[in-house]
Protein backbone atom coordinates (compact mmCIF):
# COMPACT_ATOMS: atom_id res chain seq x y z
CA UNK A 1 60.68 37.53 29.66
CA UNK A 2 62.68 34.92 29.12
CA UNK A 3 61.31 33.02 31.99
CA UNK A 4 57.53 33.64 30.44
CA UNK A 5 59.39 32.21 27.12
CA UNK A 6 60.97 28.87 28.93
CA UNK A 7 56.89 28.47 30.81
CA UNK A 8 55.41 28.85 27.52
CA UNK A 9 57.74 26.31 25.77
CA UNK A 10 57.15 23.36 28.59
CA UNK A 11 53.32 23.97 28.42
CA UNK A 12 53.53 23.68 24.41
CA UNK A 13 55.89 20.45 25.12
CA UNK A 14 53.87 19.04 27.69
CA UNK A 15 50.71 19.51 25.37
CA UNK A 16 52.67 17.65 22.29
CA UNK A 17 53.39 15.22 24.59
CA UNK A 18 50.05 14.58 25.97
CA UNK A 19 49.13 14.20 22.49
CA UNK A 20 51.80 11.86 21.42
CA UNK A 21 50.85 9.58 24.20
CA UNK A 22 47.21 9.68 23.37
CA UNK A 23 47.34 8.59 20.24
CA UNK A 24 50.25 6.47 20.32
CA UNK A 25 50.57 3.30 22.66
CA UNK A 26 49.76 5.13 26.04
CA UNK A 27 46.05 5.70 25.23
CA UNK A 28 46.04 2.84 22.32
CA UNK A 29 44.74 3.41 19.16
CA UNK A 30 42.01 3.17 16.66
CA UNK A 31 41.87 -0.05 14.42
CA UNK A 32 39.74 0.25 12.12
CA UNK A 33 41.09 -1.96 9.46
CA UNK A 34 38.26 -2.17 7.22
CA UNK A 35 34.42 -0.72 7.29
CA UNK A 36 32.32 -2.02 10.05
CA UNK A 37 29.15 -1.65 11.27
CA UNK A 38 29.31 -1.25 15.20
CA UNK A 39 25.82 -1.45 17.37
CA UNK A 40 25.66 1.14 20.48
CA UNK A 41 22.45 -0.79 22.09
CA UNK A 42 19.92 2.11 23.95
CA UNK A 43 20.77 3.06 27.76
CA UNK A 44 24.40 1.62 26.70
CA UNK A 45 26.74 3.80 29.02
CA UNK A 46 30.46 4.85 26.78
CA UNK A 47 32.35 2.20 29.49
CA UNK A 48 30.24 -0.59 28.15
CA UNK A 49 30.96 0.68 24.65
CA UNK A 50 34.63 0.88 24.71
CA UNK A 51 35.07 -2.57 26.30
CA UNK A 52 32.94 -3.53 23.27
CA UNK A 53 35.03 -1.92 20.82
CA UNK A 54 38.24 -3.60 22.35
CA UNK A 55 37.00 -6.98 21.96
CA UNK A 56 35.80 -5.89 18.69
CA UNK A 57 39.69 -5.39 17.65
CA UNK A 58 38.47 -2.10 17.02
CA UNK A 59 40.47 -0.10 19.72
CA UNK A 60 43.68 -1.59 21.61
CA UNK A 61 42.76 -0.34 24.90
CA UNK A 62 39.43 0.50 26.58
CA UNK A 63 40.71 2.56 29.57
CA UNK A 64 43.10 4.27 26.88
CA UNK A 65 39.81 5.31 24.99
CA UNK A 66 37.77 6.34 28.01
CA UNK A 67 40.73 8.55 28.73
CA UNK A 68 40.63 10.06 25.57
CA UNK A 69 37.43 10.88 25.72
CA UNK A 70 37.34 12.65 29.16
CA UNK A 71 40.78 14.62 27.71
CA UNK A 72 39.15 15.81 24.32
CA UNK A 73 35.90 14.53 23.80
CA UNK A 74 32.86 16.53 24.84
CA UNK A 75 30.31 16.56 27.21
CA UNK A 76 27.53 14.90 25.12
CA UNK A 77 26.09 11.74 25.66
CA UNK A 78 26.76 8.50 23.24
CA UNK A 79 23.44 7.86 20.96
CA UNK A 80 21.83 4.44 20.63
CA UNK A 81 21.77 2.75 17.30
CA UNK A 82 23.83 1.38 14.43
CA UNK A 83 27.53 3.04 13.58
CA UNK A 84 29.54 2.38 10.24
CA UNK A 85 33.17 2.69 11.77
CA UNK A 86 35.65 3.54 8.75
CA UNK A 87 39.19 2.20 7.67
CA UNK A 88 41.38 5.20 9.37
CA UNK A 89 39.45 6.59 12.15
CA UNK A 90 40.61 8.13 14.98
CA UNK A 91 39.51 7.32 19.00
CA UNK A 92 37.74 11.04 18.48
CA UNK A 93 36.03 9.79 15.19
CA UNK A 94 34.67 7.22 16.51
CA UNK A 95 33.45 8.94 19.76
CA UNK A 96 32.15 12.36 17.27
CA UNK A 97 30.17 9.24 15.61
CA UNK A 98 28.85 8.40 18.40
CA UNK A 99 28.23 11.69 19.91
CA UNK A 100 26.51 13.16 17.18
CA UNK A 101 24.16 10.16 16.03
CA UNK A 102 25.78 9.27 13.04
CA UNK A 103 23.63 6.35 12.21
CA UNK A 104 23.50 3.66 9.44
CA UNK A 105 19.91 4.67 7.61
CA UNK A 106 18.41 1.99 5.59
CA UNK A 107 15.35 2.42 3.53
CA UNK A 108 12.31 1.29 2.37
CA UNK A 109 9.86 2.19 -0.53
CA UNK A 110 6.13 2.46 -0.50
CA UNK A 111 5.09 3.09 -3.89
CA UNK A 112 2.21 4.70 -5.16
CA UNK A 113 -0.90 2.48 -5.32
CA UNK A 114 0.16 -0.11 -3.29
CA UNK A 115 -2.22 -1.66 -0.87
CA UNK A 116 -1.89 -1.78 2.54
CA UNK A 117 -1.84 -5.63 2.91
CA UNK A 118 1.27 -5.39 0.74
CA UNK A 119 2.56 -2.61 2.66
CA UNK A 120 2.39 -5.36 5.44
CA UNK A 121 4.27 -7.77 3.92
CA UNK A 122 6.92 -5.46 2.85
CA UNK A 123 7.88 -4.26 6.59
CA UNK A 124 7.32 -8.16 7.92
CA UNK A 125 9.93 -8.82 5.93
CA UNK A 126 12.00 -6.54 6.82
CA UNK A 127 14.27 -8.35 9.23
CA UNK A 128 16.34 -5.48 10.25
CA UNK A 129 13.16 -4.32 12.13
CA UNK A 130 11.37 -5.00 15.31
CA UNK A 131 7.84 -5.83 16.37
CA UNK A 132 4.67 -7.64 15.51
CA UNK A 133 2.13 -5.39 13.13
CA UNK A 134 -1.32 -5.28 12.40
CA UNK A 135 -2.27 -4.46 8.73
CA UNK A 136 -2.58 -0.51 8.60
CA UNK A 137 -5.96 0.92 7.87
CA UNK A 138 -6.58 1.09 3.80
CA UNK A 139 -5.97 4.80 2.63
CA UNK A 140 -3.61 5.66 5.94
CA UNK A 141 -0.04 5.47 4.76
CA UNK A 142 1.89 7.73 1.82
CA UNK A 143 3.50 6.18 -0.28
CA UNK A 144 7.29 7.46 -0.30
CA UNK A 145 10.67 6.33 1.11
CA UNK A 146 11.39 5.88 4.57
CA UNK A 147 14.84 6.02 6.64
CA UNK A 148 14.93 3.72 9.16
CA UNK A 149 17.61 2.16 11.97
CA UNK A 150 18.18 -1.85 12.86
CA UNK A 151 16.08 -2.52 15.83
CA UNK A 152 13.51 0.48 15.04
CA UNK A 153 9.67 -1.49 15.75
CA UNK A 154 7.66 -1.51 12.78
CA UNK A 155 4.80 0.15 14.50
CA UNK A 156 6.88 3.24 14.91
CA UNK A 157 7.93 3.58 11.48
CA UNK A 158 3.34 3.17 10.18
CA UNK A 159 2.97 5.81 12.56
CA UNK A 160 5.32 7.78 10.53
CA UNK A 161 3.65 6.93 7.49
CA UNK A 162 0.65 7.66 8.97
CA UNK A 163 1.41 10.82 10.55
CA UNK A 164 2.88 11.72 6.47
CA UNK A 165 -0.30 11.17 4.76
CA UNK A 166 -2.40 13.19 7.61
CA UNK A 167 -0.13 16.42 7.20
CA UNK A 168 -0.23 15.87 3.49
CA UNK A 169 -4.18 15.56 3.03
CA UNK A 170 -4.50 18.43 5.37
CA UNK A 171 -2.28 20.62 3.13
CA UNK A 172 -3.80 19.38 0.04
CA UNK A 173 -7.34 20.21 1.41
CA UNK A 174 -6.52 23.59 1.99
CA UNK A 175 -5.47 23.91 -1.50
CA UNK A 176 -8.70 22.21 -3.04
CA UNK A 177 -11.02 24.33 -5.85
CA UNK A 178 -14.11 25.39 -4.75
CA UNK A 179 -16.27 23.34 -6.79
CA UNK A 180 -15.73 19.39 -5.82
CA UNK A 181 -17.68 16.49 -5.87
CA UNK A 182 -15.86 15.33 -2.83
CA UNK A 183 -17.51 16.83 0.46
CA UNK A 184 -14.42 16.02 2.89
CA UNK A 185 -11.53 14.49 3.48
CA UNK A 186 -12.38 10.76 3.53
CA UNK A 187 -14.51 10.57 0.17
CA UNK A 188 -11.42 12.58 -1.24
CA UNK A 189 -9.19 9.96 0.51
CA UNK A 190 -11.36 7.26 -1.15
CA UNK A 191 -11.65 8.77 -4.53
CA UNK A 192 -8.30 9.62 -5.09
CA UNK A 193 -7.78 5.95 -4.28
CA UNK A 194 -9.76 4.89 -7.16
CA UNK A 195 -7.83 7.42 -9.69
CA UNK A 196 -4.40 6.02 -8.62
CA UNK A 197 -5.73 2.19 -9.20
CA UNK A 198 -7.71 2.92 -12.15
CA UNK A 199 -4.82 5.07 -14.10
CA UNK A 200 -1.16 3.87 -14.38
CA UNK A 201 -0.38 7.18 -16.53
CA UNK A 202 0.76 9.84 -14.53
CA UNK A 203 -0.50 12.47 -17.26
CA UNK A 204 -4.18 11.24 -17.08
CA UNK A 205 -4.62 11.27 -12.98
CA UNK A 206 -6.63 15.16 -13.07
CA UNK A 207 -8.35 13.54 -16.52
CA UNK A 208 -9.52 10.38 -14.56
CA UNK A 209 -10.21 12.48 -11.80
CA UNK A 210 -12.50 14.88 -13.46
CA UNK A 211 -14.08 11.87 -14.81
CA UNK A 212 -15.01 10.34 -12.10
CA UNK A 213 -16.17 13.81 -10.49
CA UNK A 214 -18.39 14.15 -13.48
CA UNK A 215 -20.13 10.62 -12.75
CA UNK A 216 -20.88 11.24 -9.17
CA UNK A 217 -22.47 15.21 -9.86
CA UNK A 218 -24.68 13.44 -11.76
CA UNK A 219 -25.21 10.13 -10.03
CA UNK A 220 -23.89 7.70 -12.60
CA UNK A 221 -22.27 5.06 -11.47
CA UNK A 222 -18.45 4.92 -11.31
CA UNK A 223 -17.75 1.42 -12.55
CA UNK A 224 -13.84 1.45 -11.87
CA UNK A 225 -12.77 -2.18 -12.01
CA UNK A 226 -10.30 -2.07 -9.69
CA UNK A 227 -13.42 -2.16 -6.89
CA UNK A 228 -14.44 -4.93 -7.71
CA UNK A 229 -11.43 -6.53 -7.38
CA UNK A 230 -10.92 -5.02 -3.64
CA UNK A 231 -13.07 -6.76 -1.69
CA UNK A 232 -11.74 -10.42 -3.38
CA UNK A 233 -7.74 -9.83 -2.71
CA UNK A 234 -7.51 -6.47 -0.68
CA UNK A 235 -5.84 -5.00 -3.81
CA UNK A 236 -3.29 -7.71 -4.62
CA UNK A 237 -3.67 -8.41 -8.09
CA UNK A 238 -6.29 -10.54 -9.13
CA UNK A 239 -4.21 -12.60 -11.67
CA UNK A 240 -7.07 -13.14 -13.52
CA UNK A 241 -10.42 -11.26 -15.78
CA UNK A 242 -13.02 -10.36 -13.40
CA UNK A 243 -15.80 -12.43 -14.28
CA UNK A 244 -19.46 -11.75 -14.84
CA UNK A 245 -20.73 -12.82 -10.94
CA UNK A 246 -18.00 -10.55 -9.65
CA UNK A 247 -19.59 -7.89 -11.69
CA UNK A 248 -22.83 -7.89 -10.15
CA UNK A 249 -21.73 -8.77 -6.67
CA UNK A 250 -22.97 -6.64 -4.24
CA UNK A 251 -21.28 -4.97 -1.40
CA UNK A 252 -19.85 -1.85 0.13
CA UNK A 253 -17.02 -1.61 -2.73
CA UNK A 254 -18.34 -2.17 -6.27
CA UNK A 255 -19.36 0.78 -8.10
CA UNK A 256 -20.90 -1.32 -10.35
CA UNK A 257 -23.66 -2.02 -8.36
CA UNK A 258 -23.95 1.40 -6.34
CA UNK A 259 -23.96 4.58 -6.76
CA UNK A 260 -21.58 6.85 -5.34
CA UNK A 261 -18.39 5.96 -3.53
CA UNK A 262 -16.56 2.70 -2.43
CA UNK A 263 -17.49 2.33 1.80
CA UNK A 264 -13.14 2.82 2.11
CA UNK A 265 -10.19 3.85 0.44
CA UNK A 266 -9.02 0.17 -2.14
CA UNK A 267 -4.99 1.34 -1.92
CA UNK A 268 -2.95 3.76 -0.45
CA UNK A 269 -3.14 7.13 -2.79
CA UNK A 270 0.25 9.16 -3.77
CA UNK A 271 0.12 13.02 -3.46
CA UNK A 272 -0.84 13.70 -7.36
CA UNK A 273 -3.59 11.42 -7.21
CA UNK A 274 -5.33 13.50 -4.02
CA UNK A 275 -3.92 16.61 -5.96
CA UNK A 276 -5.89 15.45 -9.12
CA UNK A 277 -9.29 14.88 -7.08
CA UNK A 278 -8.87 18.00 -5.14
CA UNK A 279 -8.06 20.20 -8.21
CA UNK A 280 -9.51 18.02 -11.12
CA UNK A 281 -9.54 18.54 -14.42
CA UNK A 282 -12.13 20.09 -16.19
CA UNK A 283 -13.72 18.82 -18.89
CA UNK A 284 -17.44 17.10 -20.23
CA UNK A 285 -16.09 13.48 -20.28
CA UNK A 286 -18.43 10.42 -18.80
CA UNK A 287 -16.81 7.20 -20.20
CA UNK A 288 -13.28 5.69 -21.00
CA UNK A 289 -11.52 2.70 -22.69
CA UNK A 290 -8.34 1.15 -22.66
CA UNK A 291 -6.36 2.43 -25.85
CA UNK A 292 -3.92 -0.32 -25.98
CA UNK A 293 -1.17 2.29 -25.37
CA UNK A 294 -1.24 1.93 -21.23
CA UNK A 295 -3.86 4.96 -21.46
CA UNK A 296 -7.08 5.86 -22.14
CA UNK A 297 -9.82 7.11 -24.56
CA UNK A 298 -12.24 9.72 -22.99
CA UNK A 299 -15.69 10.46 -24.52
CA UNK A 300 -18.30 12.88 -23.06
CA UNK A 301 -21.10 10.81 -25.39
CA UNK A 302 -22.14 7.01 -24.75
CA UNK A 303 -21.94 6.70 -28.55
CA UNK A 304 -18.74 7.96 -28.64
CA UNK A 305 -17.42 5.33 -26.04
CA UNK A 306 -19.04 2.46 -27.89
CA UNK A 307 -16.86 3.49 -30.81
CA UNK A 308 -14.02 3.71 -28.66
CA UNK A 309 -15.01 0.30 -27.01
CA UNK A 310 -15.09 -1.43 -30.29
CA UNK A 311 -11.65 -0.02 -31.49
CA UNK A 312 -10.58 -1.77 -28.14
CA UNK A 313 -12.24 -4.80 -28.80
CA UNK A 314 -10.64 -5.13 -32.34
CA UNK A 315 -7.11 -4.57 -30.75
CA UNK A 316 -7.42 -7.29 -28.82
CA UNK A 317 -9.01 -9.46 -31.31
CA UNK A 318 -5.77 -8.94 -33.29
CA UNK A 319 -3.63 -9.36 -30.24
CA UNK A 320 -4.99 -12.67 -29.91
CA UNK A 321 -6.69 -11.95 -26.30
CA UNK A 322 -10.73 -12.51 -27.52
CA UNK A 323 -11.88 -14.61 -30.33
C-alpha cells in the first residue's frame, strides 16, 4: 500500500511538473500584452502559425507552443480567418481560439429601401473585403445586417443576401391572403418595392399597400413618384422635383404612363413591406397626399383628394416651397 501511495505521489509530481515546465520557461509563454488582432491565412498548417506568433512577440517560443499543443491541445484542426488575441491568454487560449473559429465578425447594414446600386457602393467600399462585384439584380438582396470576416469576397457575402431574401419571400408567400392583386412572386417582389419607396412611415406600409392593390383591381394607374425617378438615377435620390417631361416619359417604369406594374423591382424591399402587399390592408382608398407630417392623407373619393391636395398645397405655400 504504501508502495501504491509513493507511485501515486511521483505520477501527481511528475504531472505538476510537466505543467510547471509548460507554462513556465521550458515551453515559453503567452505574451499577450495588449489586444491584437492575429490573421490565421486558409490552408495555414499550426507550425506556420506558431512561428508567426513568435515573431509576432506573441509567444516566446514556437517549438515550446507546438509542444503544448500536442501535450494538451486537441485533435482539431486550426480555422482560417481573423483572431482577437487578449491581454492574459494562455498558449491553450490561444490554440481553443483557434480551434474553435473564434473569429473577429464585422458588419455591415443594408437598410430598408435602399437600392441596389447603393448596395454596391457600400460593399466596394468595404476594404476589409475581397473581390470585384457586379451590381446585384434590383429586388434580390434583404435588407438586414450581415457578419462578415477580413478577406471574405464580396460575391459570397450577395449570395448570402440573396439566398436571405429568397427564403424570406418564399415564407412570406405561403403566408399571403387569398385575395391579392399580386399573381406571384415577382409582381409581389415589385410592388412591395414601390410601398417601401413610396412610404417612409412604418405604420402606413399595409395602408399604402392596400392602396395600391385597390388601383391595379381596377386598372387605375399607380402614379408612385418614386418610378419615375428609377429609371433616371437607379434609385439614388434625385436631388431635385421631378419635372413635367419626366412625368410623361415613357418606359417600362413609370406608372404614370402605364397601367399596371413597374417592368422590375425600383429598391430592395424589407420584410414588412412584402408582408404589407401580401396581407394588405383593407380598406376603399384610391388616392393620397403628403400631410406635411412625413405621412399621408388617404381618400377613397377624387373629390376628397383634391381637398386633401389643396390643404397640401397651402402648407407649402406657407412653408415658403411654391409661390
Amino acid at each position: 500500500m504504501k508502495r501504491f501511495g509513493c507511485i501515486v505521489g511521483l505520477v501527481l509530481a511528475l504531472v505538476a511538473a510537466v505543467a510547471l515546465f509548460v507554462s513556465g520557461a521550458g515551453l515559453g509563454a503567452a505574451t499577450v500584452e495588449q489586444d491584437t488582432p492575429f490573421i490565421v491565412p486558409a490552408g495555414s498548417s499550426l507550425s506556420a502559425v506558431a512561428k508567426d506568433l513568435e515573431e509576432g512577440g506573441l509567444i516566446e517560443s514556437a517549438d515550446g507552443f507546438l509542444m503544448n499543443a500536442r501535450l494538451f491541445g486537441s485533435s482539431d484542426p486550426i480555422q482560417a480567418g481573423e483572431f482577437q488575441l487578449t491581454e492574459g491568454m494562455s498558449q491553450g487560449d490561444i490554440l481553443n481560439m483557434f480551434q474553435s473559429g473564434d473569429v473577429i465578425r464585422r458588419f455591415v447594414t443594408i437598410p430598408e429601401g435602399m437600392p441596389s446600386v447603393l448596395v454596391w457602393e457600400r460593399l466596394m467600399a468595404e476594404e476589409l473585403m475581397t473581390g470585384d462585384l457586379d451590381v446585384p439584380p434590383e429586388g434580390s438582396i434583404l435588407p438586414d445586417t450581415y457578419a462578415f470576416e477580413r478577406g471574405q469576397e464580396r460575391s459570397a457575402l450577395v449570395e448570402q443576401m440573396q439566398a436571405a431574401m429568397d427564403l424570406y419571400l418564399a415564407e412570406a408567400w405561403a403566408e399571403r391572403s387569398d385575395d391579392i392583386a399580386v399573381e406571384t412572386l415577382r409582381e409581389a417582389l415589385i410592388l412591395a418595392s414601390v410601398v417601401e419607396k413610396e412610404t417612409g412611415t412604418p405604420e402606413e406600409r399595409g395602408t399604402v399597400a392596400g392602396l395600391y392593390s385597390n388601383r391595379l383591381e381596377v386598372g387605375m394607374m399607380l402614379q408612385a413618384d418614386p418610378t419615375i425617378i428609377y429609371p433616371i438615377t437607379q434609385g439614388k435620390p434625385l436631388g431635385r422635383r421631378i419635372r413635367q417631361s419626366e412625368i410623361a416619359a415613357v418606359n417600362g417604369y413609370n406608372t404614370y404612363t402605364m397601367v399596371g406594374l413597374p417592368s422590375g423591382p425600383i429598391t430592395n424591399p424589407g420584410r414588412e413591406s412584402i408582408a404589407a402587399v401580401l396581407n394588405p390592408e383593407d380598406h376603399e382608398y384610391l388616392f393620397m397626399v403628403a400631410d406635411g407630417t412625413g405621412g399621408h392623407e388617404f381618400n377613397a373619393t377624387l373629390d376628397g383628394h383634391n381637398a386633401a391636395v389643396e390643404k397640401w398645397f397651402e402648407l407649402r405655400r406657407e412653408r415658403g416651397e411654391m409661390e
